[in-house]
Protein backbone atom coordinates (compact mmCIF):
# COMPACT_ATOMS: atom_id res chain seq x y z
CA UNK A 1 0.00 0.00 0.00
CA UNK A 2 1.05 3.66 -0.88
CA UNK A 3 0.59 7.11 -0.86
CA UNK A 4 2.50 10.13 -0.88
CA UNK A 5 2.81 12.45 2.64
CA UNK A 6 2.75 15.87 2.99
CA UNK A 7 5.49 18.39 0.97
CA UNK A 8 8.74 18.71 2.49
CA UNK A 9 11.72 20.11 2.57
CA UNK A 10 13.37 21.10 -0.78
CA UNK A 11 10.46 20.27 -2.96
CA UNK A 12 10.39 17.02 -1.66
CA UNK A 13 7.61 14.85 -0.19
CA UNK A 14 7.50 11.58 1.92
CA UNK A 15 5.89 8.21 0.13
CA UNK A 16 4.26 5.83 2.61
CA UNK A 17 4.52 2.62 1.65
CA UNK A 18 3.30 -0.64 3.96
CA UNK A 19 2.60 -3.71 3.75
CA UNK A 20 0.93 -6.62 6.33
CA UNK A 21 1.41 -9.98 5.62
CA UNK A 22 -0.16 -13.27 7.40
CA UNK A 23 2.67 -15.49 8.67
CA UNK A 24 3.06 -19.71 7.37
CA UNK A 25 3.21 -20.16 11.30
CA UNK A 26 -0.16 -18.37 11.93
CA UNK A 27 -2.98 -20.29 9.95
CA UNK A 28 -5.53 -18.55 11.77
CA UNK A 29 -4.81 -14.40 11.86
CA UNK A 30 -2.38 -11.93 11.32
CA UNK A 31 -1.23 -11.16 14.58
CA UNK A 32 0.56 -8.02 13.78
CA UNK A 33 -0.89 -4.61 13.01
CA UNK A 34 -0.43 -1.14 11.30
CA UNK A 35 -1.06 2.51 11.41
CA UNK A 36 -0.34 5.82 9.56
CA UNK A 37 -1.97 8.67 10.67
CA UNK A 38 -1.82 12.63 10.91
CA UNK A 39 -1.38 14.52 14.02
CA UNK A 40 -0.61 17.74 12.22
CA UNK A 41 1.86 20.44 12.32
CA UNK A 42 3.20 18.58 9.01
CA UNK A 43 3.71 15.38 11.38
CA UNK A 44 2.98 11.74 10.51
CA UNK A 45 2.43 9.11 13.29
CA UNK A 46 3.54 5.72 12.35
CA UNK A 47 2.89 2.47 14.49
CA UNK A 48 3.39 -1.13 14.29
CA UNK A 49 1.83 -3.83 17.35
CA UNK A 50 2.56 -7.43 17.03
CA UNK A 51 0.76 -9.92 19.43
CA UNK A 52 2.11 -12.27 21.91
CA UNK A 53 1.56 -15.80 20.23
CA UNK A 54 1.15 -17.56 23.52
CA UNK A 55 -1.42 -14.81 24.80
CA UNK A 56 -4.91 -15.05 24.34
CA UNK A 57 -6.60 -13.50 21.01
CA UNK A 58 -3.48 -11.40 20.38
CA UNK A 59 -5.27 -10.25 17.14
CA UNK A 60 -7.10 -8.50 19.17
CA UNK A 61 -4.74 -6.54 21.27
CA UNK A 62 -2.25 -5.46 18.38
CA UNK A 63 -5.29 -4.05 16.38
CA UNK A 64 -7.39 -2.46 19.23
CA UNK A 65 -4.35 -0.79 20.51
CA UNK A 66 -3.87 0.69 16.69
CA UNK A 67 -7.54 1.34 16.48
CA UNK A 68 -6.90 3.66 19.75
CA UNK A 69 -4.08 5.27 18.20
CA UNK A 70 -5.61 5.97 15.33
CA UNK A 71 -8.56 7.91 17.49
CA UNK A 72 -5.85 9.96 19.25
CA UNK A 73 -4.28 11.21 15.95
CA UNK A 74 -7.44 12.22 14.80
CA UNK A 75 -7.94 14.37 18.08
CA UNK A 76 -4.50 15.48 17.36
CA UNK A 77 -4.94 16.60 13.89
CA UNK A 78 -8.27 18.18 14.25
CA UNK A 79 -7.02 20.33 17.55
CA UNK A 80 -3.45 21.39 15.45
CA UNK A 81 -5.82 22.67 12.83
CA UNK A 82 -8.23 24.90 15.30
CA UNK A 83 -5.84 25.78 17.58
CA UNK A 84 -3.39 26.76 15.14
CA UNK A 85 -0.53 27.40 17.71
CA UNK A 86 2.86 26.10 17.91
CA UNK A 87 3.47 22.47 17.48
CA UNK A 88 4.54 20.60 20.56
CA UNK A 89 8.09 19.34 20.99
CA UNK A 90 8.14 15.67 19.06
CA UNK A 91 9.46 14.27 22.18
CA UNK A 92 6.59 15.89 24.46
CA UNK A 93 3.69 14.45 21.69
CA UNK A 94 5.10 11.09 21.44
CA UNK A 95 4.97 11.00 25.08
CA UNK A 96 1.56 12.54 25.06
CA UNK A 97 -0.14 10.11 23.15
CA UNK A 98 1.56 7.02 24.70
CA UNK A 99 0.45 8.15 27.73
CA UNK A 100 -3.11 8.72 26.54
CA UNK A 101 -3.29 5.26 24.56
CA UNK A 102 -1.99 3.47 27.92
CA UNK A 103 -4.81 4.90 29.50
CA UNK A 104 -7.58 4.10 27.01
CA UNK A 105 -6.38 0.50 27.47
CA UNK A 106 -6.68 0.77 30.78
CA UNK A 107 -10.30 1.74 31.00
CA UNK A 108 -11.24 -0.62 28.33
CA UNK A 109 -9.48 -3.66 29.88
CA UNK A 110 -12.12 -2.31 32.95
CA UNK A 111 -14.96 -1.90 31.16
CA UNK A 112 -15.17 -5.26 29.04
CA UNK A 113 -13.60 -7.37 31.66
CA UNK A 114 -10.23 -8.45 30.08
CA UNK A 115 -7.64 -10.55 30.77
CA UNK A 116 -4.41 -9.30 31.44
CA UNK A 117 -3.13 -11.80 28.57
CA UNK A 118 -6.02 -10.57 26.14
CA UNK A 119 -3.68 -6.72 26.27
CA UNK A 120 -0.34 -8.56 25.12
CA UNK A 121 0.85 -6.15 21.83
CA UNK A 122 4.79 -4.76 21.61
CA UNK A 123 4.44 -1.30 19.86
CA UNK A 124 7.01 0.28 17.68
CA UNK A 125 5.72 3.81 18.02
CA UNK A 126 7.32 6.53 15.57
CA UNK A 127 6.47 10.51 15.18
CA UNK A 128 8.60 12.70 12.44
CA UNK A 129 8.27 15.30 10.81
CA UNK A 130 10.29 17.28 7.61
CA UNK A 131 13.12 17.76 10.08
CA UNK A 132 13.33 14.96 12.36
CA UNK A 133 11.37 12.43 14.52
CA UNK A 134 11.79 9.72 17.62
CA UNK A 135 10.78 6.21 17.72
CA UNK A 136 10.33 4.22 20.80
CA UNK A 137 9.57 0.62 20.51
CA UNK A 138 8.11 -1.26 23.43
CA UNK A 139 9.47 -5.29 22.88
CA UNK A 140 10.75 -6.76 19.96
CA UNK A 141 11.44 -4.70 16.70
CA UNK A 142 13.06 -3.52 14.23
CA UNK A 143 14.07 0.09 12.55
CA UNK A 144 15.99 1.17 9.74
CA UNK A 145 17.47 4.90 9.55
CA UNK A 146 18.60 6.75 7.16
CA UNK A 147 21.22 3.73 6.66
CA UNK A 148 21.33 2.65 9.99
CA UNK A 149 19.69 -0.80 10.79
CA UNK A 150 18.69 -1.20 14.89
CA UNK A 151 17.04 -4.41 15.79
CA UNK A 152 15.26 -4.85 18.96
CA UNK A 153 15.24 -7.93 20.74
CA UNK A 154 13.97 -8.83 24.42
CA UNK A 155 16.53 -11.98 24.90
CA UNK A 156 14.01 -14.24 25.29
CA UNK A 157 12.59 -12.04 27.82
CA UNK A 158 9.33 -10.77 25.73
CA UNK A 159 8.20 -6.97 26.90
CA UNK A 160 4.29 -6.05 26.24
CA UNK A 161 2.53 -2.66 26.54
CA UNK A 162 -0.72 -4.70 29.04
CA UNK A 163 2.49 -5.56 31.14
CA UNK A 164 2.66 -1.92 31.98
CA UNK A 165 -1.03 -0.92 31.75
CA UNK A 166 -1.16 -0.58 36.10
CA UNK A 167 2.69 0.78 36.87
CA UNK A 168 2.98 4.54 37.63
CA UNK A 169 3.42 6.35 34.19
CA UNK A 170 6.33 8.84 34.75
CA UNK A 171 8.18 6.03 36.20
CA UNK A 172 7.67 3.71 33.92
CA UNK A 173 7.78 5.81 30.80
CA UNK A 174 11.63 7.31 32.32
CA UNK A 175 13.05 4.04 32.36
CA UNK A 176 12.54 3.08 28.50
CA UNK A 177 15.80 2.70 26.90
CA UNK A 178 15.03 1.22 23.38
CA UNK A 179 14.62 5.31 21.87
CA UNK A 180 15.66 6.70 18.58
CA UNK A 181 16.08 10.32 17.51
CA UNK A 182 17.21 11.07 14.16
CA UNK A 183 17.04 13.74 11.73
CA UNK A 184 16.01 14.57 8.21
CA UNK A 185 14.48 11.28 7.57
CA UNK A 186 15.43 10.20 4.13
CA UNK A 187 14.59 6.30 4.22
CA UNK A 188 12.77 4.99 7.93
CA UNK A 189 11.27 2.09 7.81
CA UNK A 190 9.87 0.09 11.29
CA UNK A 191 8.95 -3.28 11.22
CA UNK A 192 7.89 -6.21 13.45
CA UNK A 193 10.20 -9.09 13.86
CA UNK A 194 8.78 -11.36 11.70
CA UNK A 195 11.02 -9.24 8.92
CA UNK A 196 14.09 -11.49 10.45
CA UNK A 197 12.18 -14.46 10.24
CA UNK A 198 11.73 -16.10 6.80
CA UNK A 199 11.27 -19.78 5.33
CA UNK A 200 12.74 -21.32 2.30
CA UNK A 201 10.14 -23.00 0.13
CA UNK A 202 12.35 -24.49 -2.82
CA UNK A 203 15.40 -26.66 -1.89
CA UNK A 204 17.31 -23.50 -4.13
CA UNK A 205 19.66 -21.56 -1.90
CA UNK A 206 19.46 -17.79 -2.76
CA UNK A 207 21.65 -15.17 -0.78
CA UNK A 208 19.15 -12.71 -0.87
CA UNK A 209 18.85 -10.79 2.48
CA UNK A 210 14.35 -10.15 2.95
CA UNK A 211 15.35 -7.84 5.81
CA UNK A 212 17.82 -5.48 3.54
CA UNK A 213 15.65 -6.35 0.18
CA UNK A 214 12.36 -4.69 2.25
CA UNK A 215 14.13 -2.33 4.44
CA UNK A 216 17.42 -0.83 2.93
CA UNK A 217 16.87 -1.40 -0.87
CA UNK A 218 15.45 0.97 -3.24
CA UNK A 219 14.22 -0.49 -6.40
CA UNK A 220 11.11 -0.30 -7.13
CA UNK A 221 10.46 2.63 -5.02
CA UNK A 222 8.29 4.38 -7.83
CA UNK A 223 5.95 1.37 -7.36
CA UNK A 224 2.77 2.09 -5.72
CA UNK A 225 2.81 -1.15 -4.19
CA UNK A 226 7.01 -1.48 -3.85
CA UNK A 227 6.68 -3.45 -0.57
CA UNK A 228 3.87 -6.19 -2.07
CA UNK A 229 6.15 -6.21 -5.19
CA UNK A 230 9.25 -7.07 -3.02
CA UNK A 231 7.61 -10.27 -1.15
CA UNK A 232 6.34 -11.67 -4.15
CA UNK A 233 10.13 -11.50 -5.83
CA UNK A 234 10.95 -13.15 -2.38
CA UNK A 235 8.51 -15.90 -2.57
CA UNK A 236 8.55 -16.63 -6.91
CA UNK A 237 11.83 -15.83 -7.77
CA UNK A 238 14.04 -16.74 -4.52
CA UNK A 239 11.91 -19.28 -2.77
CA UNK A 240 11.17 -17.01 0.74
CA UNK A 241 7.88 -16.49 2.35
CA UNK A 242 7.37 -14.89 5.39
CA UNK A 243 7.38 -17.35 8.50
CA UNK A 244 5.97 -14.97 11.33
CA UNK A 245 3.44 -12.43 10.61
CA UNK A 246 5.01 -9.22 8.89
CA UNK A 247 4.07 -5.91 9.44
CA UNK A 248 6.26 -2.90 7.50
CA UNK A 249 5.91 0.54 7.32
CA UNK A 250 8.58 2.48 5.23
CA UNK A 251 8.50 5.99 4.29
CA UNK A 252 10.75 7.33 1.43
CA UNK A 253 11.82 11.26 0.52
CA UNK A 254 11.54 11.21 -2.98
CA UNK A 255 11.22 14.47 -6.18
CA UNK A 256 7.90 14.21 -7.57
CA UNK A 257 7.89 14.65 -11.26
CA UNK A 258 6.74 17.35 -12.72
C-alpha cells in the first residue's frame, strides 16, 4: 500500500509505503498490526503492534491498541488545525499520546472485563516530521534509519505494553531505553520481527537478504505497491515467504515529477 505524505523540505515529499502480511506459522490471523496517521503540524504518526503468540486472542490486542491510536491522531490533527498554535516538541507528543493510549487501554481492559493476557501487543511507536522524529519501541522490533539498521530484541525475555497498563506512568515511561532520535528522515522504515524471520520454500539456496531487500533497498520505489512487489520476488523468484506475521511501514523522501 502507498501514498504520498505531505510536501517537504526542498520540494520534496514523503511516500508511505506498507505492507501486512499473514505469517506460514499463523494459519488462523495476522497477529501483527499497522497505522499511519496525521497529528498535524506537518507530522505523521507511524505504528506497528505485534501480538504475543502464547497470549490469548493477540489479534485482538495489536489491532485495538492501533484502532486507539488511530482515534488519538485524529484528536491530534483536528485540535493542530483549530488551535493553530505552535506544534509541541516531538518528544513531548510522542509522550503525550503514549500516555493517553496506555490509559484508554486501561479503562477498556475495565470496562469489558479483560484478561491481562487478552492486552499482550509490543508497539514500535514513531512521530517525524520534515526535520526529524523519535521512535520508541516497546518489545521486539526492528528500525531502519537513514542507513542505519537497529534491531530490537527482548533476549528471550518478551516486553508487552498490558504488562505496563497498572505501573505509575512517569516512572515507567523514564526508564525506557530502546529510543531513537534522528534527523532529516530520508529512508525509515519500522517493522515487526517477523522481517528477520523467513522460510525457504524451494530446496534453491538464494543469498538474498528479505530484511535489507524490504528495508534498505530501493528499487522499485516508484511502485505504488514497492513493498507487495518485493515479497512476491521473495517468494517466486528466490523461494522465501514470510514465517511470522510481517508488518512494515517504510516511508521514502523522494522528487515528484513534474
Amino acid at each position: 500500500m502507498y501514498r504520498p505524505f505531505l510536501l517537504s523540505l526542498h520540494d520534496k515529499y514523503m511516500q508511505i509505503h506498507t505492507t501486512l502480511q499473514k505469517g506460514s506459522y499463523h494459519p488462523q490471523h495476522n497477529e501483527d498490526f499497522l497505522i499511519t496517521a496525521n497529528i498535524g503540524h506537518g507530522r505523521l504518526l507511524c505504528a506497528i503492534m505485534d501480538g504475543c503468540t502464547m497470549g490469548i486472542d493477540s489479534h485482538f490486542a495489536s489491532t485495538l491498541t492501533g484502532k486507539v491510536l488511530r482515534r488519538i491522531a485524529v484528536e491530534h490533527d483536528y485540535r493542530a488545525f483549530y488551535e493553530n498554535g505552535q506544534p509541541p516538541v516531538i518528544a513531548d507528543q510522542l509522550k503525550a499520546i503514549l500516555k493517553e493510549l496506555i490509559s484508554t487501554l486501561k479503562t477498556v481492559k475495565q470496562q469489558l472485563l479483560l484478561d491481562p493476557k487478552e492486552l499482550l501487543t509490543t508497539l514500535l511507536l514513531l512521530i517525524t516530521d520534515n526535520k526529524h522524529g523519535q521512535l520508541l519501541a516497546i518489545g521486539d522490533g526492528v528500525a531502519h534509519i537513514n542507513g542505519q539498521l537497529t534491531v530490537f530484541d527482548q533476549d528471550n525475555r518478551p516486553d508487552y505494553l498490558g504488562y505496563h497498563l497498572e505501573k505509575d506512568f512517569e516512572d515507567w515511561y523514564g526508564a525506557q531505553t530502546q529510543r531513537l532520535y534522528f534527523e532529516q528522515p530520508e529512508d525509515v522504515s519500522i517493522a515487526s520481527d517477523g522481517v528477520l524471520l523467513f522460510e525457504r520454500t524451494t530446496a534453491e539456496i538464494s543469498n538474498i537478504n528479505p530484511m535489507e531487500y524490504l528495508l534498505r533497498d530501493s528499487s522499485r520505489a516508484d511502485k505504488a505497491d514497492m513493498l507487495e512487489l518485493k515479497l512476491k520476488t521473495l517468494e517466486f523468484e528466490h523461494g522465501l515467504v514470510p514465517g511470522d506475521d510481517l508488518a512494515i511501514i517504510r516511508l521514502l523522501r523522494t522528487v515528484p515529477a513534474h
